[in-house]
C-alpha atoms as a PDB file:
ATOM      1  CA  UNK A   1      -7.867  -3.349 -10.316  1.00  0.00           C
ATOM      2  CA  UNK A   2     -10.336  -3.225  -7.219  1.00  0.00           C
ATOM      3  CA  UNK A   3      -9.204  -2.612  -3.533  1.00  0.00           C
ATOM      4  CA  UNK A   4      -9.434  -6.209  -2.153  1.00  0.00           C
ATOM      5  CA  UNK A   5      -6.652  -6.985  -5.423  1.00  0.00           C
ATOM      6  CA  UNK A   6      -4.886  -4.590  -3.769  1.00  0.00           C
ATOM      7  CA  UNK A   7      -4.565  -5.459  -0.668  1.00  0.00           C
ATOM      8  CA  UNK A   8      -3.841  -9.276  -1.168  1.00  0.00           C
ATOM      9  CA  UNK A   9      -0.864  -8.031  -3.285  1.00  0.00           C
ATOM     10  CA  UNK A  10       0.184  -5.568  -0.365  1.00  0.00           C
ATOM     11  CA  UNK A  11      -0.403  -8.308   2.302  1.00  0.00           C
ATOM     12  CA  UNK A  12       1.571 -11.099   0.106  1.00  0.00           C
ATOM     13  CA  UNK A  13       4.539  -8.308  -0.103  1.00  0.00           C
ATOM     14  CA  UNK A  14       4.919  -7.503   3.506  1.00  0.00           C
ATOM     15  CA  UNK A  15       5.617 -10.856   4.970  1.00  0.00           C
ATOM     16  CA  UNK A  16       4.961  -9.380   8.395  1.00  0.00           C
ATOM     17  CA  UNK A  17       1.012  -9.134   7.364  1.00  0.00           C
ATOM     18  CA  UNK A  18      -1.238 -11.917   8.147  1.00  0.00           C
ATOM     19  CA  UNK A  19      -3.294 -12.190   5.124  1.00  0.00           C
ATOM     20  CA  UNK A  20      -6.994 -10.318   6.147  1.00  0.00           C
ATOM     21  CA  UNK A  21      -4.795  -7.933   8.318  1.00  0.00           C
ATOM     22  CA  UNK A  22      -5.471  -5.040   5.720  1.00  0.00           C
ATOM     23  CA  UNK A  23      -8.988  -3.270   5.324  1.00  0.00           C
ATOM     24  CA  UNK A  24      -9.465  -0.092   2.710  1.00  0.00           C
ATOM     25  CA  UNK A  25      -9.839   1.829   5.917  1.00  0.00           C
ATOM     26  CA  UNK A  26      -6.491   0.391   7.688  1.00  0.00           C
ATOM     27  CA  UNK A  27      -4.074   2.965   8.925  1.00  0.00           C
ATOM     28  CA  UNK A  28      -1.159   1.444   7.759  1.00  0.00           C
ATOM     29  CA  UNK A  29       1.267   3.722   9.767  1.00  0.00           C
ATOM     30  CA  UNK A  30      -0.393   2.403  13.163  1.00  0.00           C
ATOM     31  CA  UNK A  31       0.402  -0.948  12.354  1.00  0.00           C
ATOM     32  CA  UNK A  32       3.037  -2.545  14.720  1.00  0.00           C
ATOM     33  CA  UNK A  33       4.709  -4.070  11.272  1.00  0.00           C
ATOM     34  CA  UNK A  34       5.050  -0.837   9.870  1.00  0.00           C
ATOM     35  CA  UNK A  35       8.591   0.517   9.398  1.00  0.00           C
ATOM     36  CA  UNK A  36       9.953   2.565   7.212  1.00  0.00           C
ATOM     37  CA  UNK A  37      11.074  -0.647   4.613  1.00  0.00           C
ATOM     38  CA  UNK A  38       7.179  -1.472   4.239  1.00  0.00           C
ATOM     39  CA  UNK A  39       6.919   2.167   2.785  1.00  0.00           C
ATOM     40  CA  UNK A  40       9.978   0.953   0.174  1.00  0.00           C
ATOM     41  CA  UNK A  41       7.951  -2.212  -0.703  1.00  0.00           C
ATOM     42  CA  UNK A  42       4.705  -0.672  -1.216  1.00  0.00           C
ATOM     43  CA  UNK A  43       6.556   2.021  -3.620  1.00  0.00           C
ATOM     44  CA  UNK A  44       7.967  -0.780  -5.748  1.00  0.00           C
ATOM     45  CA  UNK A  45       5.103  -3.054  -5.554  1.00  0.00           C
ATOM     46  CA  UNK A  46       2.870   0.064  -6.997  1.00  0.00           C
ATOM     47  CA  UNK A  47       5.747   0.254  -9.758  1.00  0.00           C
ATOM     48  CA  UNK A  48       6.098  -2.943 -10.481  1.00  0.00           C
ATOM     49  CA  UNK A  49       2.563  -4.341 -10.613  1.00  0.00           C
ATOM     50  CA  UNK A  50       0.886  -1.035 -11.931  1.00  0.00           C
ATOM     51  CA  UNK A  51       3.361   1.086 -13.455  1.00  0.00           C
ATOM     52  CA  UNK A  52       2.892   4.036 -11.274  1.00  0.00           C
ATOM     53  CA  UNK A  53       5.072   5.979  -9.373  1.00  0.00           C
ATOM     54  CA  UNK A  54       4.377   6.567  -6.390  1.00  0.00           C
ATOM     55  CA  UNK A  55       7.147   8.714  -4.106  1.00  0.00           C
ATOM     56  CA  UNK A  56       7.773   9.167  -0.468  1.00  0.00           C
ATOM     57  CA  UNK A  57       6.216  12.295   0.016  1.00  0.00           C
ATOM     58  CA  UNK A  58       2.758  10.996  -2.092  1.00  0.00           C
ATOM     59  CA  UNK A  59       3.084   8.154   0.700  1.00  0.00           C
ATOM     60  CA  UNK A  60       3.402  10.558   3.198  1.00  0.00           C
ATOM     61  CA  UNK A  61      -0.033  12.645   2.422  1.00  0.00           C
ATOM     62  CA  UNK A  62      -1.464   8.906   2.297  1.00  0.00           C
ATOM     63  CA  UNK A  63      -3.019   7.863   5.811  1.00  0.00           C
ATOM     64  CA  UNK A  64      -5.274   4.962   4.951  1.00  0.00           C
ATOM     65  CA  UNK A  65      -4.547   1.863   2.666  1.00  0.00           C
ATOM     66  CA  UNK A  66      -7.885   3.093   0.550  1.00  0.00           C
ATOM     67  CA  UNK A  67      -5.889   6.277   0.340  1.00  0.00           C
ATOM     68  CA  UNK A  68      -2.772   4.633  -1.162  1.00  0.00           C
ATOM     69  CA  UNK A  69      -5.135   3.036  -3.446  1.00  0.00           C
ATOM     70  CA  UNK A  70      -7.229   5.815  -4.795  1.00  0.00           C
ATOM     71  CA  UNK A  71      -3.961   7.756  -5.597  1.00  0.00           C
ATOM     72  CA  UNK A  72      -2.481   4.538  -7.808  1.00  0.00           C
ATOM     73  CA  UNK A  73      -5.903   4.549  -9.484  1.00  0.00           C
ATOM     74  CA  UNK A  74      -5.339   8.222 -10.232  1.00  0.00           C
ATOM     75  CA  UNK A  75      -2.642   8.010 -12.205  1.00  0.00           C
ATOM     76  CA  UNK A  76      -3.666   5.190 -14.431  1.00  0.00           C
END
């Protein structure tokens, strides 16, 4: 897994998301798309494609999609 996998599989979750929206150093909270359901996708999408859990509150200490991504890699 490298960070540009990543974020094609975030950006082809949230339908919102042009593809090449997302950078590592995006803050995904300052998005206009971002609402509270992206944070539900992005939790099972992390499940789902990696097998990781990832909760609200590990979200929550996240600020950065590179942040998101270094915690998945973490745990694998």
């Amino acid at each position: 897994m490298d960070i540009s996998e990543f974020i094609k599989k975030i950006e082809a979750e949230v339908e919102e998301l042009t593809p090449g929206t997302l950078k590592p150093e995006t803050a995904f909270r300052n998005l206009p798309e971002w609402s509270s359901m992206h944070a539900l996708i992005i939790i099972a999408l992390v499940d789902m494609e990696y097998d990781v859990t990832i909760t609200g509150d590990d979200l929550r200490k996240c600020t950065t999609i590179n942040d998101i991504y270094n915690f998945v890699k973490s745990k694998k």
